[in-house]
Protein backbone atom coordinates (compact mmCIF):
# COMPACT_ATOMS: atom_id res chain seq x y z
CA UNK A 1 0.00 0.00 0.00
CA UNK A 2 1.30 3.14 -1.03
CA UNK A 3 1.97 5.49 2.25
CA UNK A 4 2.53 9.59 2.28
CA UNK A 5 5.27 10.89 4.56
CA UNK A 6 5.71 14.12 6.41
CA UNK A 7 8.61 15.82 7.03
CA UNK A 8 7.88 15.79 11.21
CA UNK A 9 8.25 11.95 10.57
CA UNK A 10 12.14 12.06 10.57
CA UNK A 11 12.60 14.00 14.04
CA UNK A 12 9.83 11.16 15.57
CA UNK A 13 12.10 8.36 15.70
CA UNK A 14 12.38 4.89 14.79
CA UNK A 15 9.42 2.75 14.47
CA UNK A 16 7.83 -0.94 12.89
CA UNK A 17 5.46 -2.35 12.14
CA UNK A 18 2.60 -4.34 14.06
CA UNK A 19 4.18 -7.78 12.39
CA UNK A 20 7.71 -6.62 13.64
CA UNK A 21 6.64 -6.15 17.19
CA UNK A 22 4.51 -9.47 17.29
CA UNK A 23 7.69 -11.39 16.30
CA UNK A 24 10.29 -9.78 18.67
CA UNK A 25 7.14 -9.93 21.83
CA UNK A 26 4.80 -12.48 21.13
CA UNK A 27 3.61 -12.74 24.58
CA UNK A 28 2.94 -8.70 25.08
CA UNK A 29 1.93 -8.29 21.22
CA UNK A 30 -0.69 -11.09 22.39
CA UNK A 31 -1.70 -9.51 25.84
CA UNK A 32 -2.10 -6.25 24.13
CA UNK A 33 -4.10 -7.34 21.01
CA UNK A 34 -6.29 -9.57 23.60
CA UNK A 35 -7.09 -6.05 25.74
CA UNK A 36 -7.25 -3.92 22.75
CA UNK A 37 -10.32 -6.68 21.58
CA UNK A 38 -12.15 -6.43 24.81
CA UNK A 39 -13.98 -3.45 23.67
CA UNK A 40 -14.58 -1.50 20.17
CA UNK A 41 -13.71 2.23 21.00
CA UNK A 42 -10.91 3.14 22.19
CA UNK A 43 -8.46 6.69 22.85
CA UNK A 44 -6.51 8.30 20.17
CA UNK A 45 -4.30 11.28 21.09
CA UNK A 46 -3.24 13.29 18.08
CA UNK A 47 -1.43 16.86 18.69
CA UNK A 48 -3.33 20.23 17.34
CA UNK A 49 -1.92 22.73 15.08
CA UNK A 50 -0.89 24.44 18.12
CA UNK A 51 1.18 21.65 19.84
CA UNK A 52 -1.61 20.55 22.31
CA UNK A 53 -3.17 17.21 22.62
CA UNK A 54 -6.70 16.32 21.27
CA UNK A 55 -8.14 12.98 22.47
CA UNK A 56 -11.03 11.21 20.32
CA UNK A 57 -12.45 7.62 20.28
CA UNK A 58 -11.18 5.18 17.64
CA UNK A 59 -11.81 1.67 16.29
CA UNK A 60 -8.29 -0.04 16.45
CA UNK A 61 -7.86 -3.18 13.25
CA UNK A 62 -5.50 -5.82 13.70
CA UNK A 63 -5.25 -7.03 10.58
CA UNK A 64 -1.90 -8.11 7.82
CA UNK A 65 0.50 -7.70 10.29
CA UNK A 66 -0.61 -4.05 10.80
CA UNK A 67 -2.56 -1.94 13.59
CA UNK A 68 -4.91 0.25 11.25
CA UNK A 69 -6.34 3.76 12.49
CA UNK A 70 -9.66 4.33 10.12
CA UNK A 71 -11.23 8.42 10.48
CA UNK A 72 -14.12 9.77 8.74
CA UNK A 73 -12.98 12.04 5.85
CA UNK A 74 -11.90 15.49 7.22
CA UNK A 75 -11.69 14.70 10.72
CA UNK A 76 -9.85 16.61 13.02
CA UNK A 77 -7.70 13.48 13.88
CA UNK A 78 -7.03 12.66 10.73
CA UNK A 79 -5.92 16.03 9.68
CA UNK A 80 -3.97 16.00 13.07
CA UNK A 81 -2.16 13.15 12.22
CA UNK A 82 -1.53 14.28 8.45
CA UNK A 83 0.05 17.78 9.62
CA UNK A 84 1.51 15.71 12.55
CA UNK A 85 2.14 11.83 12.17
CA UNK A 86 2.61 11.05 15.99
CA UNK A 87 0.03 9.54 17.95
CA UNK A 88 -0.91 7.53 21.26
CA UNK A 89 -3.18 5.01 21.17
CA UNK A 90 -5.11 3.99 24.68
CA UNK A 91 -7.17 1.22 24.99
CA UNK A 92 -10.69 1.50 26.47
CA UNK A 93 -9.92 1.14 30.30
CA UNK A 94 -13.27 -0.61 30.95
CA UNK A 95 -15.77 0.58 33.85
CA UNK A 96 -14.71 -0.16 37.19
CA UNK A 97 -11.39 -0.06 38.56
CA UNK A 98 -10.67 -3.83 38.04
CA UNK A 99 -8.35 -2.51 34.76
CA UNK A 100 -9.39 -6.07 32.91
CA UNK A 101 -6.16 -7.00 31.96
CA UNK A 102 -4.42 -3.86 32.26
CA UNK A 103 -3.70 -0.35 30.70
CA UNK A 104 -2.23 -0.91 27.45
CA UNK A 105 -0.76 2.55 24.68
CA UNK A 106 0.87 2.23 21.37
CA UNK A 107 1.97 5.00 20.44
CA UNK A 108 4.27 5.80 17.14
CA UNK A 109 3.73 7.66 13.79
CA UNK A 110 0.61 6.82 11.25
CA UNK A 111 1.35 6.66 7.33
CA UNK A 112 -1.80 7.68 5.74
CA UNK A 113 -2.74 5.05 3.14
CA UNK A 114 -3.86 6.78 -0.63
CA UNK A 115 -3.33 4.33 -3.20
CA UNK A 116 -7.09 3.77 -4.09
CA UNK A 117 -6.22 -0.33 -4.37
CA UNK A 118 -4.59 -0.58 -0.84
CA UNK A 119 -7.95 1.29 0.37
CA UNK A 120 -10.02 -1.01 -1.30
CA UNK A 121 -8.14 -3.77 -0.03
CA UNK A 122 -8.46 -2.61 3.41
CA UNK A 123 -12.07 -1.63 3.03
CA UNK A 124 -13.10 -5.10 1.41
CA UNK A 125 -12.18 -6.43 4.90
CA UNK A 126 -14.36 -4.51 7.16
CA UNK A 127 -17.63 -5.67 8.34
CA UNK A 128 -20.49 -4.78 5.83
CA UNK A 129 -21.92 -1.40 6.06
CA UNK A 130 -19.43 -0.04 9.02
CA UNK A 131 -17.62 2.06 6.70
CA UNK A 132 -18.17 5.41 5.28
CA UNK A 133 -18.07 6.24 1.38
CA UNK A 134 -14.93 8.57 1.67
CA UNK A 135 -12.46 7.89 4.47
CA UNK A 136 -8.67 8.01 5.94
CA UNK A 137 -7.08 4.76 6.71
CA UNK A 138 -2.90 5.40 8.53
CA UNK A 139 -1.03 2.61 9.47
CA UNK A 140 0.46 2.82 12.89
CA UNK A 141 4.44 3.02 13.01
CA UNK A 142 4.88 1.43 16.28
CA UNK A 143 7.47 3.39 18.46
CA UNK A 144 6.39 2.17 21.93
CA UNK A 145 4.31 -0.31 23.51
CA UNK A 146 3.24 -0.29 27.47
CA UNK A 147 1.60 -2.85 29.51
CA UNK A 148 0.74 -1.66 32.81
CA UNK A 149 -0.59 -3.96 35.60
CA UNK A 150 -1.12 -4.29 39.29
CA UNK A 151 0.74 -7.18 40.90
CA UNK A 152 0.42 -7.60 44.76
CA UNK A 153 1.29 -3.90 46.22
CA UNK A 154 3.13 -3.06 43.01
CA UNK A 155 2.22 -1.38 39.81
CA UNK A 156 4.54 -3.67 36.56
CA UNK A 157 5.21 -1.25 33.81
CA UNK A 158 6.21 -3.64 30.38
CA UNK A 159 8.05 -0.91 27.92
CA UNK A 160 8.74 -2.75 24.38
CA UNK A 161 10.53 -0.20 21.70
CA UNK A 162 12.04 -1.43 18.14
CA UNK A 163 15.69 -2.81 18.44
CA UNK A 164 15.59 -3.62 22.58
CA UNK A 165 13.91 -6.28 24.34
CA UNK A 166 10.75 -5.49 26.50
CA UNK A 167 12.12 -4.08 29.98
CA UNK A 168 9.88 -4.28 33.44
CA UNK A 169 9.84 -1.88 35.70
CA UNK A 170 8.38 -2.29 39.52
CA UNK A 171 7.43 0.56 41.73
CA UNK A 172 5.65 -0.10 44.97
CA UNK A 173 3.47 2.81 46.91
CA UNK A 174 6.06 3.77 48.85
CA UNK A 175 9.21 5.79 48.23
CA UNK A 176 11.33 2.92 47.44
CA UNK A 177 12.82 3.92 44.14
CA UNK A 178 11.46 1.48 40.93
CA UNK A 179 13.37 -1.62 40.33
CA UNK A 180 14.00 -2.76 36.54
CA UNK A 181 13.92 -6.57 35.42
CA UNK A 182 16.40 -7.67 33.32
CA UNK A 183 15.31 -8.38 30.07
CA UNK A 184 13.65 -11.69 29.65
């Protein structure tokens, strides 16, 4: 699928794609996939023109070996993210406090999608009659990915970034200073 590029891209940093990450962290990709599936809508944090955050719901797709970010045409995401290709993605926390698995954010750059056969491609595998005539598809760059859970007394942050292994930091409610695992 042909994929336009901005020039903030380059000062954004590395990134992969979802196929990358699932082969370097099966166990995570899986954990965040599974928690990302739990519920439809999710958070998407784009920055304004101005450098401020804007948070709208999203509908994350899993699907090729890529995370997908579809926007109705002329959205303010979606012209966020083609003026500015960095994002964070949150998954729907869930009601309660219970966290159902966990917090889970990707967060990278998104490659907007305009060759007319990769967006039929794309479109040919949604469900019938979710999508809109006209819209923006971006594939997610993945730059980060964070697992955070509650163990015992202690919160477990899992940090996974291209080229390193997955590192776990601990960090009780005290003022203990956080412990990191070694890589695993």
């Amino acid at each position: 699928m042909t994929t336009t590029h901005t020039a903030t891209e380059a000062s954004s940093g590395p990134g992969t794609s979802w196929a990358v990450f699932e082969q370097a962290e099966p166990g995570l990709a899986s954990t965040v996939r599974r928690r990302f599936g739990q519920y439809r809508h999710h958070v998407l944090a784009t920055l304004r023109a101005d450098g401020s955050p804007r948070l709208t719901g999203l509908e994350a797709d899993f699907r090729e070996g890529e995370l997908w970010l579809g926007m109705m045409p002329n959205s303010r995401k979606a012209l966020d993210l083609r003026r500015d290709p960095r994002f964070a993605l949150f998954a729907n926390p869930g009601s309660g406090t219970g966290m159902g698995g966990g917090d889970v954010r990707v967060s990278g750059r998104a490659e907007e999608v305009t060759d007319p056969a990769g967006l039929a491609r794309w479109a040919a595998g949604a469900p019938d009659g979710e999508l809109p005539a006209a819209f923006h598809l971006f594939r997610a760059v993945v730059a980060e990915v964070v697992h955070i859970t509650v163990e015992s007394e202690e919160m477990l942050l899992r940090t996974w970034r291209p080229g390193r292994r997955s590192r776990t930091v601990r960090r009780g409610d005290d003022d203990a200073p956080p412990r990191v695992e070694p890589a695993g």
